[in-house]
Protein backbone atom coordinates (compact mmCIF):
# COMPACT_ATOMS: atom_id res chain seq x y z
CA UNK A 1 -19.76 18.58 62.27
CA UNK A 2 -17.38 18.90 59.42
CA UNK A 3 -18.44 17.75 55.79
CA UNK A 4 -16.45 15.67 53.30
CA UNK A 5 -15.85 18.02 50.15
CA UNK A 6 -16.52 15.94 47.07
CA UNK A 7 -13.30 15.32 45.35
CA UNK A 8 -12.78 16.95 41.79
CA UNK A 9 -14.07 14.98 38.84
CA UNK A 10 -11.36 13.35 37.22
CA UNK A 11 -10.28 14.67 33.73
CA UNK A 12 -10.02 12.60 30.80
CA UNK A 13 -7.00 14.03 29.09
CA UNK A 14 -6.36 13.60 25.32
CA UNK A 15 -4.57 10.90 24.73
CA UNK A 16 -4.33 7.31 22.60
CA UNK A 17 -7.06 5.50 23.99
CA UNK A 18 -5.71 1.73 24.88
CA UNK A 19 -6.14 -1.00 22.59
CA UNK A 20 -8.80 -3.28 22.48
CA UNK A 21 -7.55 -6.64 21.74
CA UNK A 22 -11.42 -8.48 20.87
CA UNK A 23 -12.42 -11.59 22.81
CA UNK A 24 -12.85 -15.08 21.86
CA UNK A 25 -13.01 -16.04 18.33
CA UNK A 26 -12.55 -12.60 17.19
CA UNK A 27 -9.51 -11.92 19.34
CA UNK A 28 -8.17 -14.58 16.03
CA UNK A 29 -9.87 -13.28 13.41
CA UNK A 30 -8.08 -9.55 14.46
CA UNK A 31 -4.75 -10.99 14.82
CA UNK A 32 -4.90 -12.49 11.11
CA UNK A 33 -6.64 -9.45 9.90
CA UNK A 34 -3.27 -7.51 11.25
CA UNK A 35 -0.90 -10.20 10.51
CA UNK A 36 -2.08 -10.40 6.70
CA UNK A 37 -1.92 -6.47 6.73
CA UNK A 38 2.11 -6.80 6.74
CA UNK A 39 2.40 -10.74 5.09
CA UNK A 40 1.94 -11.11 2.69
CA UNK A 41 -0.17 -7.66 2.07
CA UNK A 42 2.62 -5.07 2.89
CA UNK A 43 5.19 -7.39 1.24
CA UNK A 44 3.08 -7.03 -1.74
CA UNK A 45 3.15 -3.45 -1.68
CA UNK A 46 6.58 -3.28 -1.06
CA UNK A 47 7.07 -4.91 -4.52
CA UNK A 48 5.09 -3.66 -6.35
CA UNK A 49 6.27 0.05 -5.66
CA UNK A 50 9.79 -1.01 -6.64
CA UNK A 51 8.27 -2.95 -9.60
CA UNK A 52 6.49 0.78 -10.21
CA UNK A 53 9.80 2.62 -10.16
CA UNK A 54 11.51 0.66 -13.14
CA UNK A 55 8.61 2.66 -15.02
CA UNK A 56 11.36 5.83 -14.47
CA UNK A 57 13.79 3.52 -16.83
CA UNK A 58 10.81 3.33 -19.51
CA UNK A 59 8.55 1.42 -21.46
CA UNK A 60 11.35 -1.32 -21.91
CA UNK A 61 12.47 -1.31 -18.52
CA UNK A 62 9.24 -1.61 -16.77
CA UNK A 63 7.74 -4.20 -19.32
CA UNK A 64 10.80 -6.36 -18.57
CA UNK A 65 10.02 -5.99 -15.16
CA UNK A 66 6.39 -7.11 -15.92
CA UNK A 67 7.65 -10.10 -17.62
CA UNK A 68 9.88 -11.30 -15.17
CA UNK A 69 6.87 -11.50 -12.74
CA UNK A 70 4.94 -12.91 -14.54
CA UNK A 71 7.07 -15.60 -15.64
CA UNK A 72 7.92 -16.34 -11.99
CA UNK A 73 6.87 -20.10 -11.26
CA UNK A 74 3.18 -20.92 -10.22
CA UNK A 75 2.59 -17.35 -10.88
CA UNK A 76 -1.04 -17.47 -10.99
CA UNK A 77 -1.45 -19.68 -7.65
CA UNK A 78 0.91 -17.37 -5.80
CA UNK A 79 -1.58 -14.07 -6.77
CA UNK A 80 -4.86 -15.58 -5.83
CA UNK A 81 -3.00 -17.59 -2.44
CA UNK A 82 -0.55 -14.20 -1.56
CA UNK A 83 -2.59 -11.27 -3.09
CA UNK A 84 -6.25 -11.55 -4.26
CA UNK A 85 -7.66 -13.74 -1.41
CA UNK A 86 -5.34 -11.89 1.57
CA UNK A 87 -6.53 -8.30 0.16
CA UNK A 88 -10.44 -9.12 0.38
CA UNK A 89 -10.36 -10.98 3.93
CA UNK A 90 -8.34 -8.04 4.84
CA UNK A 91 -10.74 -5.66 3.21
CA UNK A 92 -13.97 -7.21 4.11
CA UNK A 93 -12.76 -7.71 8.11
CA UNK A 94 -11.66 -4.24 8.10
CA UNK A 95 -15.22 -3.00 7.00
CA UNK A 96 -17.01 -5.71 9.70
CA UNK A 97 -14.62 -3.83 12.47
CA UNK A 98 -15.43 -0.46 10.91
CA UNK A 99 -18.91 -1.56 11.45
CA UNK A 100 -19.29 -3.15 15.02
CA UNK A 101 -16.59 -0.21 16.30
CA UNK A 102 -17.20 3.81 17.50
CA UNK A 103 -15.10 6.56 16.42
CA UNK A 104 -16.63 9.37 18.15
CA UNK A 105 -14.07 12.11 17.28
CA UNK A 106 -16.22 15.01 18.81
CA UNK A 107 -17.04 13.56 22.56
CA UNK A 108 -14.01 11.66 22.50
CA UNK A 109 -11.23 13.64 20.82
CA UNK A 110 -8.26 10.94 21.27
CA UNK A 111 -5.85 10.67 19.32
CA UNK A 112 -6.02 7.18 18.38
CA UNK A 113 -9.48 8.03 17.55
CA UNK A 114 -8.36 10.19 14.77
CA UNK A 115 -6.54 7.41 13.71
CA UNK A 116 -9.24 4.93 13.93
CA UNK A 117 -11.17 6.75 11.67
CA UNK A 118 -8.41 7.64 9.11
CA UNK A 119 -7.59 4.58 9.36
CA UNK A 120 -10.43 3.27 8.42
CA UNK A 121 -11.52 5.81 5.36
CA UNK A 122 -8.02 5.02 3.36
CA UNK A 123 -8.21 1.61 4.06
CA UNK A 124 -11.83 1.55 1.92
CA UNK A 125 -9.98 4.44 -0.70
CA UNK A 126 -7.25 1.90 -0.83
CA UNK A 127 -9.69 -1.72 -1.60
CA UNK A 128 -11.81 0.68 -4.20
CA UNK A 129 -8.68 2.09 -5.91
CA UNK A 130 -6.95 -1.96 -5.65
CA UNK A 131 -10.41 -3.39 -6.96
CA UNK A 132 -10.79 -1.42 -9.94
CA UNK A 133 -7.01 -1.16 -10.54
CA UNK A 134 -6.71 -4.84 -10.84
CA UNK A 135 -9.77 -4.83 -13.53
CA UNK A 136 -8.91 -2.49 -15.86
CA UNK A 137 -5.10 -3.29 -15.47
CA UNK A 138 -4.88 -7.50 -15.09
CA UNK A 139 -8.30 -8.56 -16.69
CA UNK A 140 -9.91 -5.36 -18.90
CA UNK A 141 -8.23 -4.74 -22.64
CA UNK A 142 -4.85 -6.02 -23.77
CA UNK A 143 -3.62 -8.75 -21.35
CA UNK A 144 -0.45 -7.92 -19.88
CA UNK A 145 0.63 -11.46 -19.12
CA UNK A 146 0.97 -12.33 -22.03
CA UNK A 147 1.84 -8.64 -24.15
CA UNK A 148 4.27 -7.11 -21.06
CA UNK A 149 5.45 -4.85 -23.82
CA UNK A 150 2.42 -3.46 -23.34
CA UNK A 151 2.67 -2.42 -19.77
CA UNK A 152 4.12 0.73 -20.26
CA UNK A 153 1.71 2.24 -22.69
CA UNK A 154 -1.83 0.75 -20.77
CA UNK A 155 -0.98 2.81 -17.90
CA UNK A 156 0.09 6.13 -19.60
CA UNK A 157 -3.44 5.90 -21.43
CA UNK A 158 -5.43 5.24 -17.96
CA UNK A 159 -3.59 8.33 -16.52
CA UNK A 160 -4.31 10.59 -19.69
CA UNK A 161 -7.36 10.59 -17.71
CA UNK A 162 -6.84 13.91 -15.41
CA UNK A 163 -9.14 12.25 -13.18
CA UNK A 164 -8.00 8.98 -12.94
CA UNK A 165 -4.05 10.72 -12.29
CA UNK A 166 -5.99 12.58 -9.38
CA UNK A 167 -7.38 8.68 -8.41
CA UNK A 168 -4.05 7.20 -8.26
CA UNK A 169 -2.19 10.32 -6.64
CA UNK A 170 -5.22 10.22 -3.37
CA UNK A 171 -5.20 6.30 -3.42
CA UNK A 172 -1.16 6.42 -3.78
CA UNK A 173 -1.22 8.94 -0.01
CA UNK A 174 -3.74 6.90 1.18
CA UNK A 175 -2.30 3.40 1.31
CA UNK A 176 0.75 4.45 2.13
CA UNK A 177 -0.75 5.76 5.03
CA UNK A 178 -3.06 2.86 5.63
CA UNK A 179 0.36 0.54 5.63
CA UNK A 180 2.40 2.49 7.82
CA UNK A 181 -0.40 2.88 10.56
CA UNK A 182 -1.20 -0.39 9.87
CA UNK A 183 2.30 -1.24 10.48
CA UNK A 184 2.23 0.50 13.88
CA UNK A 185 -0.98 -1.12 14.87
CA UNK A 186 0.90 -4.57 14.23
CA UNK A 187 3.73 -3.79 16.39
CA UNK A 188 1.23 -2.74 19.15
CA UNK A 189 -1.07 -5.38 19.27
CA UNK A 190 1.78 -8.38 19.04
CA UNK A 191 3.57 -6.67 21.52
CA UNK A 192 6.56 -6.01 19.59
CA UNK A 193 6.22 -1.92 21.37
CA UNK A 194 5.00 -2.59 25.00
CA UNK A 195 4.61 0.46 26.46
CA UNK A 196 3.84 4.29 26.30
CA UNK A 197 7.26 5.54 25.04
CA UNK A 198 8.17 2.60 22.63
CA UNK A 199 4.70 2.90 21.02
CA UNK A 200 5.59 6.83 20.20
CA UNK A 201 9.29 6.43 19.35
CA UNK A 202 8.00 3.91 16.46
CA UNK A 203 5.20 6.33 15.54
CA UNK A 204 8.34 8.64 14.37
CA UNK A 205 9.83 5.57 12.37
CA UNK A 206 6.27 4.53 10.82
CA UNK A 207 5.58 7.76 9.49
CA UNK A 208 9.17 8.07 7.86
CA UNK A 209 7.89 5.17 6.58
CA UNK A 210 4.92 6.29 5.17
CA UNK A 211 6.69 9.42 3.90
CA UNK A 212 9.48 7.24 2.11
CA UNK A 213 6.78 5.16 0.31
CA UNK A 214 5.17 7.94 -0.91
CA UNK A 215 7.85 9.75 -2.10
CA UNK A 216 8.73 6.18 -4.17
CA UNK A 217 5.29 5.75 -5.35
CA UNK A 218 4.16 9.37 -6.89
CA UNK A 219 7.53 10.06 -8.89
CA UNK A 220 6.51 6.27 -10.36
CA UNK A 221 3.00 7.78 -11.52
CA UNK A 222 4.85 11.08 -12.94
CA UNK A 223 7.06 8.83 -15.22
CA UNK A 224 4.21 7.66 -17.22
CA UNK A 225 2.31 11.09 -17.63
CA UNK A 226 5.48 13.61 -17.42
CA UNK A 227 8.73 11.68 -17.53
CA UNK A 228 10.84 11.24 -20.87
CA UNK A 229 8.80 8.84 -22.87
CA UNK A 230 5.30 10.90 -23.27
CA UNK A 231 4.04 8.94 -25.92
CA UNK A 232 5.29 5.35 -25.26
CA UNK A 233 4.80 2.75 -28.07
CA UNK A 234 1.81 0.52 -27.74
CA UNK A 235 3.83 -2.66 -27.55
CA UNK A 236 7.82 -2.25 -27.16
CA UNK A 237 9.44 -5.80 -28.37
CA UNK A 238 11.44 -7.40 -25.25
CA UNK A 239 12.80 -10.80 -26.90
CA UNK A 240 16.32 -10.25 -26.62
CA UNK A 241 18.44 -8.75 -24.13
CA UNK A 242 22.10 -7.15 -24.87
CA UNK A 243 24.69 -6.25 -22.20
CA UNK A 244 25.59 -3.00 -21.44
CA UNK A 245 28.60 -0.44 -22.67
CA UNK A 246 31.94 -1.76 -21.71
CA UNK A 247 32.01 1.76 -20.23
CA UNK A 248 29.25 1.24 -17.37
CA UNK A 249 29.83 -0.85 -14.63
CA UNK A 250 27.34 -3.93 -14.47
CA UNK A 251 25.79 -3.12 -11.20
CA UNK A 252 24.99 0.75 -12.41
CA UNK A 253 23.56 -0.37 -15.67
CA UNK A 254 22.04 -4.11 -15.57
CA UNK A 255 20.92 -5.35 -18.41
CA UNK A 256 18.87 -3.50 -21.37
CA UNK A 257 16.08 -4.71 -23.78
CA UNK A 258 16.62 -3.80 -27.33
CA UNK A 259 13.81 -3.72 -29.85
């Protein structure tokens, strides 16, 4: 009588393993952890890296930049409602799904595995760099609010520090990476990139992405420790405003601060 070989284990290939969406109440919880992650949290970033890059201008530049935030309407409600609350639900959530999930990289060597788990270590780089920047910059020694002047020259001394410049360069790399996963993630799990092949065509665009941000964000920290103003005045006057050469177009030059 003839026997019935045994068919071939199947092979688990490496891969992205699929998405887990959560159930019940947590299935919410994950979609405003992600939503937050891009609004108003990537927004955020998004500004504030721009806001960073005036700091190639100098001192003036950037504290008139600082100024005009802060003088922006309700502008303490809009940081604790837009910034400081989204950034520790975010945070906090993050860690509970850090906690509760598996990222076995050596039994299971997907892909989105990897990610998972970078994922999750810049994401904690990124809260302790954001929790410690926000001290020392928005509530520790001169208060920028009110002295924006001042902007320029708190930052240079910070990153005098060789260690703290090696802080900010690993925390710069690391949330841009954190974003532009994050960003990917987003797309994934509200089904803006159904599929296989539209999931790894926006992979491409989210790490240009992450590359672009990065490239913004490190030439803003070299401005304060190796640009053209190394030893920036403690507090540059920005009371009046004059416009610029007859010579320069408007939209090349804006307007400059003169002390």
């Amino acid at each position: 009588m003839a026997t019935v070989q045994p068919s071939a284990a199947p092979q688990v290939r490496r891969g992205v393993e699929p998405l887990r969406a959560g159930q019940g109440t947590s299935f919410i919880w994950r979609k405003l952890h992600s939503l937050l992650g891009i609004i108003p949290i990537g927004a955020f970033l998004l500004e504030h890296l721009l806001s960073n890059f005036e700091a190639l201008k100098g001192p003036i530049a950037y504290g008139q930049q600082v100024k005009f935030l802060n003088s922006l309407p309700l502008v303490r409600v809009l940081e604790w409602v837009f910034i400081f609350l989204p950034i520790l639900y975010h945070a906090i959530y993050g860690v509970y799904i850090w906690l509760r999930g598996k990222a076995n990289v050596v039994y299971y060597p997907w892909a989105g595995n990897w990610m998972y788990l970078a994922q999750r270590y810049t994401g904690l780089i990124a809260f302790a760099y954001i929790l410690q920047h926000v001290l020392r910059q928005r509530f520790m020694g001169i208060s920028l609010p009110e002295n924006p002047g001042a902007a320029f020259h708190k930052v240079q001394m910070e990153l005098a520090n060789p260690w703290m410049l090696a802080v900010y360069v690993i925390a710069m790399i690391a949330v841009c990476w954190h974003f532009a996963y994050g960003v990917w993630l987003f797309a994934a799990k509200w089904g803006i990139t159904p599929g296989e092949v539209a999931r790894k065509r926006f992979g491409f665009i989210c790490a240009v992405l992450g590359v672009a941000l990065a490239a913004m964000g490190i030439p803003s920290i070299w401005a304060f420790v190796g640009g053209e103003y190394p030893n920036a005045p403690e507090n540059v006057p920005l009371s009046t405003l004059v416009a610029p050469p007859v010579s320069a177009p408007y939209f090349l030059t804006g307007f400059r601060a003169n002390g």
